[in-house]
PDB file of N, CA and C in Angstrom:
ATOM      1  N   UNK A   1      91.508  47.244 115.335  1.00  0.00           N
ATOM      2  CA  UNK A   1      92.939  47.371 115.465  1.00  0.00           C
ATOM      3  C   UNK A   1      93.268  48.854 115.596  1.00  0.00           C
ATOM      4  N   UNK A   2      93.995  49.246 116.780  1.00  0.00           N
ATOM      5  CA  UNK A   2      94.614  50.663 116.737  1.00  0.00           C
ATOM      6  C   UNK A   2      95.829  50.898 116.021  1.00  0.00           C
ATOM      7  N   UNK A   3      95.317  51.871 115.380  1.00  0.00           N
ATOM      8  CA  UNK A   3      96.694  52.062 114.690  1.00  0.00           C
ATOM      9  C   UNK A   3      97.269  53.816 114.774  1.00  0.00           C
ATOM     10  N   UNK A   4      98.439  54.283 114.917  1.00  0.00           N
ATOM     11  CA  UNK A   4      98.315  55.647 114.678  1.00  0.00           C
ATOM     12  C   UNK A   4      97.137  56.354 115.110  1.00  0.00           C
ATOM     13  N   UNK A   5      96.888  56.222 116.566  1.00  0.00           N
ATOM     14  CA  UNK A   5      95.453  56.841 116.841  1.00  0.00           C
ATOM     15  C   UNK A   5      94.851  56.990 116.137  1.00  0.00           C
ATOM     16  N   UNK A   6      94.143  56.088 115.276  1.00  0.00           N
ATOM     17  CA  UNK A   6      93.055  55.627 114.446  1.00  0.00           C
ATOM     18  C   UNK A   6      92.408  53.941 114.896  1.00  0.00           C
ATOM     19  N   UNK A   7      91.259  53.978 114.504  1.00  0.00           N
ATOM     20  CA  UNK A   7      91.180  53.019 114.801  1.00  0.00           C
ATOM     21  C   UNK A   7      90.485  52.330 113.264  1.00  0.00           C
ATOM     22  N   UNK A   8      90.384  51.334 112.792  1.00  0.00           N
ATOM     23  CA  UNK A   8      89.755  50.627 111.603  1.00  0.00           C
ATOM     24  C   UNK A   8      88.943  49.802 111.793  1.00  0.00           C
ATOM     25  N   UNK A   9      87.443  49.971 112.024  1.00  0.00           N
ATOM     26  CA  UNK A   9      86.606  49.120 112.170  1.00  0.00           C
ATOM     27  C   UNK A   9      86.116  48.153 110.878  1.00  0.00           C
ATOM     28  N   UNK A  10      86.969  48.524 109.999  1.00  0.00           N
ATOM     29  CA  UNK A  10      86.151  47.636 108.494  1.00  0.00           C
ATOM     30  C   UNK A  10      87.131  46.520 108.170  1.00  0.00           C
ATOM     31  N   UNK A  11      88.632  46.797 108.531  1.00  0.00           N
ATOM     32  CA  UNK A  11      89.391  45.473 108.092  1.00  0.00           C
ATOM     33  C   UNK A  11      89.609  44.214 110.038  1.00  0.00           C
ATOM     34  N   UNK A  12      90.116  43.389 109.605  1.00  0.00           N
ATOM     35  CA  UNK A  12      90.160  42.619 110.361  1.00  0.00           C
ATOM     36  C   UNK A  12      91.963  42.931 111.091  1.00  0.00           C
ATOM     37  N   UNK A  13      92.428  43.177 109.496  1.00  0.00           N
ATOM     38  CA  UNK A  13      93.777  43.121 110.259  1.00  0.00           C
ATOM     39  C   UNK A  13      94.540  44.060 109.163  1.00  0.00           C
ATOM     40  N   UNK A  14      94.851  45.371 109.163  1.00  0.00           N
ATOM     41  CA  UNK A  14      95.352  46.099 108.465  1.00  0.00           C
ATOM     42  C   UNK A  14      96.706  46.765 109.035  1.00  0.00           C
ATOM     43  N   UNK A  15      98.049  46.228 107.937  1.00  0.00           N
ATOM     44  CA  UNK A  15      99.223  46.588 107.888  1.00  0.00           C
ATOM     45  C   UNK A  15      99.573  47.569 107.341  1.00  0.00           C
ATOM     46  N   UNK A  16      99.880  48.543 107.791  1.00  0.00           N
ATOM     47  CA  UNK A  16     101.022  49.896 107.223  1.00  0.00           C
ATOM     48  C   UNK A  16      99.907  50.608 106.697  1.00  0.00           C
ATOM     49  N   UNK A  17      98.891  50.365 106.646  1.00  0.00           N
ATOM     50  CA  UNK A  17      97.852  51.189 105.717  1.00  0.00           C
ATOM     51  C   UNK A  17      97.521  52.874 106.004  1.00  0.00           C
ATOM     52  N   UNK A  18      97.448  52.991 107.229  1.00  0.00           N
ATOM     53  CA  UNK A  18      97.687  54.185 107.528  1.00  0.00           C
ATOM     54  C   UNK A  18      98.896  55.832 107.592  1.00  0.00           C
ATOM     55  N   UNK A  19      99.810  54.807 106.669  1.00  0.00           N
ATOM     56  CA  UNK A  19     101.341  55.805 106.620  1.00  0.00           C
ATOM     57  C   UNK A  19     100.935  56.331 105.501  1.00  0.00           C
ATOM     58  N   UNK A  20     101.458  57.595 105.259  1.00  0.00           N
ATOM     59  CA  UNK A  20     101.968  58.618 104.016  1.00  0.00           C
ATOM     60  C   UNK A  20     102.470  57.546 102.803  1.00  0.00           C
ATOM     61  N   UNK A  21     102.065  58.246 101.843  1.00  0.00           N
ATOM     62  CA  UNK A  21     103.116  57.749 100.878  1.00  0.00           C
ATOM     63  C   UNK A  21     104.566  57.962 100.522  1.00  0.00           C
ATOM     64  N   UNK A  22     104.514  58.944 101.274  1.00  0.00           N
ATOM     65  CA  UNK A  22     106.288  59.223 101.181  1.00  0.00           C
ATOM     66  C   UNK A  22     107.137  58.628 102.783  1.00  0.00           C
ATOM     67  N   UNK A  23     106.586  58.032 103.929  1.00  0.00           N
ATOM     68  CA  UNK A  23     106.720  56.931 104.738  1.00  0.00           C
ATOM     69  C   UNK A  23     107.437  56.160 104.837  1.00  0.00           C
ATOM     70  N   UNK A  24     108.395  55.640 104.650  1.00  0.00           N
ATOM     71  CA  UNK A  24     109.001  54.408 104.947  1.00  0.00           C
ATOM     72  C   UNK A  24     109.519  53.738 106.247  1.00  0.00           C
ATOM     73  N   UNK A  25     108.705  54.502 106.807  1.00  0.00           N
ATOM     74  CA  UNK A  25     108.669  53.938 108.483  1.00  0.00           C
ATOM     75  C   UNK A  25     108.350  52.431 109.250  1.00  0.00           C
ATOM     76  N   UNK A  26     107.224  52.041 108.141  1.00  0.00           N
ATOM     77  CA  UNK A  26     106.642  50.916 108.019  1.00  0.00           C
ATOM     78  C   UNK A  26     106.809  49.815 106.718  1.00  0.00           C
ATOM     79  N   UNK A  27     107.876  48.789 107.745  1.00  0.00           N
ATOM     80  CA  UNK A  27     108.342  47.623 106.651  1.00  0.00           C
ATOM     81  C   UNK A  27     108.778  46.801 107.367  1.00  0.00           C
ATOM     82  N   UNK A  28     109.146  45.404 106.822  1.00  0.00           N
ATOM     83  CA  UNK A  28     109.212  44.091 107.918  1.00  0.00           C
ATOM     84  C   UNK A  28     108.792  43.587 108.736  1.00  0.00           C
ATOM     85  N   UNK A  29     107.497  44.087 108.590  1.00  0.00           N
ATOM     86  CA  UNK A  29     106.456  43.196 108.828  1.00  0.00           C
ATOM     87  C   UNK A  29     106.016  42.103 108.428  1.00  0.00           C
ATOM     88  N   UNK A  30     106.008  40.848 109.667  1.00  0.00           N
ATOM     89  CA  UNK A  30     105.630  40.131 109.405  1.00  0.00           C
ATOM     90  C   UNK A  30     103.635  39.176 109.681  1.00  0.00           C
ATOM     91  N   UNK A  31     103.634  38.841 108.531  1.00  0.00           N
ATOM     92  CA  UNK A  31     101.736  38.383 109.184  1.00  0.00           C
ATOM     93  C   UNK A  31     101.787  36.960 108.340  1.00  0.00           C
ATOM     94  N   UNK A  32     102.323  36.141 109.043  1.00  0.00           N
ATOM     95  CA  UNK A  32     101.872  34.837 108.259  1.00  0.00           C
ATOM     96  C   UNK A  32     100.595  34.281 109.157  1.00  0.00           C
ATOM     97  N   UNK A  33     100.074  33.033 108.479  1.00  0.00           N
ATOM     98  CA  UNK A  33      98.932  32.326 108.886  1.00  0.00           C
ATOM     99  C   UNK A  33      98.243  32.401 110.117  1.00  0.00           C
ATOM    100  N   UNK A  34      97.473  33.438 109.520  1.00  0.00           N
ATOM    101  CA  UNK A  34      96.681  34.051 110.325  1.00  0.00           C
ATOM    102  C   UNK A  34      95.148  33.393 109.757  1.00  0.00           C
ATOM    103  N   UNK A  35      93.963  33.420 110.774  1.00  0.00           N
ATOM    104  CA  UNK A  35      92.552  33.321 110.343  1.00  0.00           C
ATOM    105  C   UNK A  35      91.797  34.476 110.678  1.00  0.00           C
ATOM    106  N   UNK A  36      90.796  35.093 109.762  1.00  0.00           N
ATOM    107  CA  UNK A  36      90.420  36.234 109.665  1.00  0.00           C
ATOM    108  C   UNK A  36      88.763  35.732 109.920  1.00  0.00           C
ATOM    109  N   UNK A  37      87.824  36.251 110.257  1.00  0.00           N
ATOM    110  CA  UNK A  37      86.575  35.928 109.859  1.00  0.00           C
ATOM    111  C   UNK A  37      85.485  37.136 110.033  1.00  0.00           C
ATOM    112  N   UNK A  38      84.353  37.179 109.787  1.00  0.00           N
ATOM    113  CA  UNK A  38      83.098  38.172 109.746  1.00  0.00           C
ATOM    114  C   UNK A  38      84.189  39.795 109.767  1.00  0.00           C
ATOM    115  N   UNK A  39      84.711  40.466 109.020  1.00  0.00           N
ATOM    116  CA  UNK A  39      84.924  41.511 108.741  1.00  0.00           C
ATOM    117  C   UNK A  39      84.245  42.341 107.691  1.00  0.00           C
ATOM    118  N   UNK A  40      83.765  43.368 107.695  1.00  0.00           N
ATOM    119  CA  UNK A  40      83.501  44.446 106.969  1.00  0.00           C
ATOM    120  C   UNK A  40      83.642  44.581 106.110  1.00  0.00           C
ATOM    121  N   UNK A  41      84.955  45.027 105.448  1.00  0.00           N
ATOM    122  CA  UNK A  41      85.616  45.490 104.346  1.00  0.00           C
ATOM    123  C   UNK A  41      86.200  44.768 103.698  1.00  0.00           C
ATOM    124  N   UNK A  42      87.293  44.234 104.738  1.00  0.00           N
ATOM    125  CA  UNK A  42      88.330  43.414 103.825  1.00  0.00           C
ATOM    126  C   UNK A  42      89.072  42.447 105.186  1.00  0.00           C
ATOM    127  N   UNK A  43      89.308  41.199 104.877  1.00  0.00           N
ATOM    128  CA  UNK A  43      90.057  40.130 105.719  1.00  0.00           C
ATOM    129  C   UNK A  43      90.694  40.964 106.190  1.00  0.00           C
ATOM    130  N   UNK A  44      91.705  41.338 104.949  1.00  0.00           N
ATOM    131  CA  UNK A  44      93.155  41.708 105.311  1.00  0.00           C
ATOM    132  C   UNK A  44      93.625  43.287 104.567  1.00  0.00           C
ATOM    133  N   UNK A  45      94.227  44.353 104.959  1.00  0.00           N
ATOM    134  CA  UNK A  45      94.513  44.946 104.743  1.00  0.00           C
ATOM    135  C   UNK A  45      96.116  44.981 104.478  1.00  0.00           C
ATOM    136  N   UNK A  46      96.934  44.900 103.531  1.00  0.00           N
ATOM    137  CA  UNK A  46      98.709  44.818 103.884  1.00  0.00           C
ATOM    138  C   UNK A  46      98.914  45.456 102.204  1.00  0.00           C
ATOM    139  N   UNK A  47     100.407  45.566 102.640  1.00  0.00           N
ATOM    140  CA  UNK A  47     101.241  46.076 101.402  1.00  0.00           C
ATOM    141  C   UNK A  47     101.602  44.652 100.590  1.00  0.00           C
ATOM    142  N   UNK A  48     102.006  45.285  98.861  1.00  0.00           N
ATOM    143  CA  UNK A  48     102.201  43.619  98.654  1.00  0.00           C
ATOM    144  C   UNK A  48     103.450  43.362  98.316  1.00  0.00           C
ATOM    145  N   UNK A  49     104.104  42.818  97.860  1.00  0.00           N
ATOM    146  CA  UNK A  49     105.640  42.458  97.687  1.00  0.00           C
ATOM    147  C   UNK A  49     106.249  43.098  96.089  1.00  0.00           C
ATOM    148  N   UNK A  50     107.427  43.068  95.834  1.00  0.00           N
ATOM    149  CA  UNK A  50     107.795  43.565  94.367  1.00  0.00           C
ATOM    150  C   UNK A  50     107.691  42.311  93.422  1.00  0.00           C
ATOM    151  N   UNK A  51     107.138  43.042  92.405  1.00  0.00           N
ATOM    152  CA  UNK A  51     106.977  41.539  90.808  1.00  0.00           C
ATOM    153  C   UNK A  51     108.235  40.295  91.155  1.00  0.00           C
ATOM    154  N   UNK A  52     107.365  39.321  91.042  1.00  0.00           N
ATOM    155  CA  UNK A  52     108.248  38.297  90.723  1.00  0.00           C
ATOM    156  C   UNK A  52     109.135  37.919  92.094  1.00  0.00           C
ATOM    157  N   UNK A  53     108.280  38.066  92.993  1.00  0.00           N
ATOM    158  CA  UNK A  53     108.906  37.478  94.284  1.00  0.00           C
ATOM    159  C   UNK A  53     108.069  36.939  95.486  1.00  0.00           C
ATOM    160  N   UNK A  54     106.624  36.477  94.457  1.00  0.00           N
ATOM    161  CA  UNK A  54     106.079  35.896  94.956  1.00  0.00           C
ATOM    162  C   UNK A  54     106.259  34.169  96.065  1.00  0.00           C
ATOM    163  N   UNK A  55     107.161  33.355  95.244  1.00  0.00           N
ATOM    164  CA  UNK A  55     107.583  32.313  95.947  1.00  0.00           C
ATOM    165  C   UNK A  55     108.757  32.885  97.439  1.00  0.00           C
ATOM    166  N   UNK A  56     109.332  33.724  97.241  1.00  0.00           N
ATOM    167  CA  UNK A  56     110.473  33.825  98.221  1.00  0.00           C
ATOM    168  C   UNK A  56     109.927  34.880  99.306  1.00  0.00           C
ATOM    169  N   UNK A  57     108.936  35.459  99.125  1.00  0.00           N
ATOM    170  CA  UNK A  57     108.559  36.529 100.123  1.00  0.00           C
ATOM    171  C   UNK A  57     108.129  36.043 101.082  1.00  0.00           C
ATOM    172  N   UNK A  58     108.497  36.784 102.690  1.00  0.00           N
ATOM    173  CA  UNK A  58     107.996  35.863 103.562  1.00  0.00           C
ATOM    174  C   UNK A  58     106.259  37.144 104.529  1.00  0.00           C
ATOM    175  N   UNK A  59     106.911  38.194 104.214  1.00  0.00           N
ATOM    176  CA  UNK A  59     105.936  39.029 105.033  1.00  0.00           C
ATOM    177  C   UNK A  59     104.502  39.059 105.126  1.00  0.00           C
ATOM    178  N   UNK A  60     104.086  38.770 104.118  1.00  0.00           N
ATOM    179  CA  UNK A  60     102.194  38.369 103.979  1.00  0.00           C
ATOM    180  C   UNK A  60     102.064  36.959 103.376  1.00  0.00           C
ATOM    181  N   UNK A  61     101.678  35.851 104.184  1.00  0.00           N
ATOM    182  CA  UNK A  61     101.349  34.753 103.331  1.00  0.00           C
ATOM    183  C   UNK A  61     100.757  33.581 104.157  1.00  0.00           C
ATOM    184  N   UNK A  62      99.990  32.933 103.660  1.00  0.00           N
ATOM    185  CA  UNK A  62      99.720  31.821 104.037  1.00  0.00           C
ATOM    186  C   UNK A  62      98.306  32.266 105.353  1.00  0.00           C
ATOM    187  N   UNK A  63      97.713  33.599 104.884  1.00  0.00           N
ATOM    188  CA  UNK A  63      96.704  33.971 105.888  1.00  0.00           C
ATOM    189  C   UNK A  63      95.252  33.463 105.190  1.00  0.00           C
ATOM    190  N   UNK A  64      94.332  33.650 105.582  1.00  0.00           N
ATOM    191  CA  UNK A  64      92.687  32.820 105.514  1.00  0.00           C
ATOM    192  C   UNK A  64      91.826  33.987 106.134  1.00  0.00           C
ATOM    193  N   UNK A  65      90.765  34.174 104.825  1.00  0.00           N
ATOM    194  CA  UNK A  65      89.617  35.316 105.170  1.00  0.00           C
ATOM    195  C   UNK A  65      88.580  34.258 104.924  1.00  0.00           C
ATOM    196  N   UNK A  66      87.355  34.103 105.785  1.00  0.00           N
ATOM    197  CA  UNK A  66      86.359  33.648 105.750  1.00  0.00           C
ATOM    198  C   UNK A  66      85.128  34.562 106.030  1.00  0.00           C
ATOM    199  N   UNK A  67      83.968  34.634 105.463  1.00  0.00           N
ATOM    200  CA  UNK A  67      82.772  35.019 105.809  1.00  0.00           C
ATOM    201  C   UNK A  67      83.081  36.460 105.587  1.00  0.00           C
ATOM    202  N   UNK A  68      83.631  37.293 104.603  1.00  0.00           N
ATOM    203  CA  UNK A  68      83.991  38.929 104.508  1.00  0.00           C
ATOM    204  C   UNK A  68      83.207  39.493 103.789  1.00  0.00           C
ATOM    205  N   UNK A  69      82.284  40.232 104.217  1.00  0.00           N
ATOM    206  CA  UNK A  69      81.437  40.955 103.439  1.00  0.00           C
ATOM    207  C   UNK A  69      81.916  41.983 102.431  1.00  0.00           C
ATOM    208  N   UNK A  70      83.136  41.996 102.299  1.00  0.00           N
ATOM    209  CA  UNK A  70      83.551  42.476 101.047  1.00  0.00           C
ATOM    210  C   UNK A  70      84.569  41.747 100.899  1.00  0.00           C
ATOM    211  N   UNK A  71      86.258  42.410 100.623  1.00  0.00           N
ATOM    212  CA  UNK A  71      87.262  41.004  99.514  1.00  0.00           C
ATOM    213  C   UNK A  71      88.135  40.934 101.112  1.00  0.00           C
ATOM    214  N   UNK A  72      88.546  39.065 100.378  1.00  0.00           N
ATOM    215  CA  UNK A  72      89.350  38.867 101.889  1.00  0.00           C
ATOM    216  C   UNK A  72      90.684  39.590 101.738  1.00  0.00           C
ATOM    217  N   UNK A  73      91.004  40.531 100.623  1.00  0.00           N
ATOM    218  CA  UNK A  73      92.357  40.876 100.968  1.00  0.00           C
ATOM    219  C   UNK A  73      92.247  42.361  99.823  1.00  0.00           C
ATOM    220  N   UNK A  74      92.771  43.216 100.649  1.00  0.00           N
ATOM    221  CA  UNK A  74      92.995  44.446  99.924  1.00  0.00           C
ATOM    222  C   UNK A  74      94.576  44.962 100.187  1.00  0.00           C
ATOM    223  N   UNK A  75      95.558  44.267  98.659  1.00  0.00           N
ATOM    224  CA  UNK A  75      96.947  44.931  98.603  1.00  0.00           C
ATOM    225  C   UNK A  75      96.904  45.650  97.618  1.00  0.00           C
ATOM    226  N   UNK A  76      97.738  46.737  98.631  1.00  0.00           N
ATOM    227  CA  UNK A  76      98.261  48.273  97.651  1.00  0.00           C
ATOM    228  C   UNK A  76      99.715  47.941  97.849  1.00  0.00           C
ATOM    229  N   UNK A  77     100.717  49.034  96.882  1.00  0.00           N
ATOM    230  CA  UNK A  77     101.738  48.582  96.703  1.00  0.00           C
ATOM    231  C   UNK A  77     102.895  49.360  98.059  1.00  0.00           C
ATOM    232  N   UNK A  78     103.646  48.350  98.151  1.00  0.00           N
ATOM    233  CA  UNK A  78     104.612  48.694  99.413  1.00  0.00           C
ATOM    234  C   UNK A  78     105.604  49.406  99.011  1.00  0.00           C
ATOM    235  N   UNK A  79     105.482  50.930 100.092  1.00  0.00           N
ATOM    236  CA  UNK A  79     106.473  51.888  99.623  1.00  0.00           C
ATOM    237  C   UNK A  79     107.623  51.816  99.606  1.00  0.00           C
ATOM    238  N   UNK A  80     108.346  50.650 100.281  1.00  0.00           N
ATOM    239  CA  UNK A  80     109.283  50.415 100.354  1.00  0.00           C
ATOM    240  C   UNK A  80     110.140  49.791  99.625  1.00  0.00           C
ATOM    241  N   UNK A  81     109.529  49.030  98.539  1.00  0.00           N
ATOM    242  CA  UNK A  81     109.915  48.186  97.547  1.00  0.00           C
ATOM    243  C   UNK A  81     110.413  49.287  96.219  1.00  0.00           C
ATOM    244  N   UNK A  82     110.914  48.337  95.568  1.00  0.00           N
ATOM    245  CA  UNK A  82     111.716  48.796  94.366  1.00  0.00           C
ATOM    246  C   UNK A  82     110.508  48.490  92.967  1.00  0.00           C
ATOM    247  N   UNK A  83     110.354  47.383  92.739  1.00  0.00           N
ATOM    248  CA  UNK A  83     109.347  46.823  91.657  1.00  0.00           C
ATOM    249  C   UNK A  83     107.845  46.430  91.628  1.00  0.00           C
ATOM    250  N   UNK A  84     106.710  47.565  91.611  1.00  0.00           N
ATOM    251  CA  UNK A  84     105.287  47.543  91.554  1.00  0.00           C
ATOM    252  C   UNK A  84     104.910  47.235  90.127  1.00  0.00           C
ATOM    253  N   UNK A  85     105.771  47.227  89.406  1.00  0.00           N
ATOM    254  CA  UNK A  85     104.655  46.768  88.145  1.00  0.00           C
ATOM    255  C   UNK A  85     103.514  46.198  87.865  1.00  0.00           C
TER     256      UNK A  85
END
């Protein structure tokens, strides 16, 4: 996946991962049900949602990592949000 003239050969599908932390350029994104398979690093690369809004969030969900030689999902917290606890 190109991203920011970079390219990421270890995730399958990595969101916003490449912005600053002070960034908020990158948000509303959406990646539902998606299938991931034989990746590197990680299925999925994405930001994750604020505490306690797991049922109502729509931007990462309902995706599938198979066969990942490391974890099918690597979330860090989204700069854009209010609540990382």
């Amino acid at each position: 996946m190109v991203m920011q003239k970079m390219v990421d050969k270890e995730s399958c599908v990595s969101v916003c991962a490449y912005f600053n932390n002070d960034d908020s350029d990158c948000y509303n994104n959406i990646v539902q049900n998606n299938i991931v398979t034989g990746c590197i690093y990680a299925g999925f690369v994405a930001p994750g949602h604020d505490c306690g809004e797991a049922e109502s969030q729509q931007n990462f969900r309902d995706n599938v990592a198979h066969s990942i030689d490391g974890s099918g999902a690597n979330i860090f917290p989204d700069i854009t949000g209010d609540n990382h606890a």
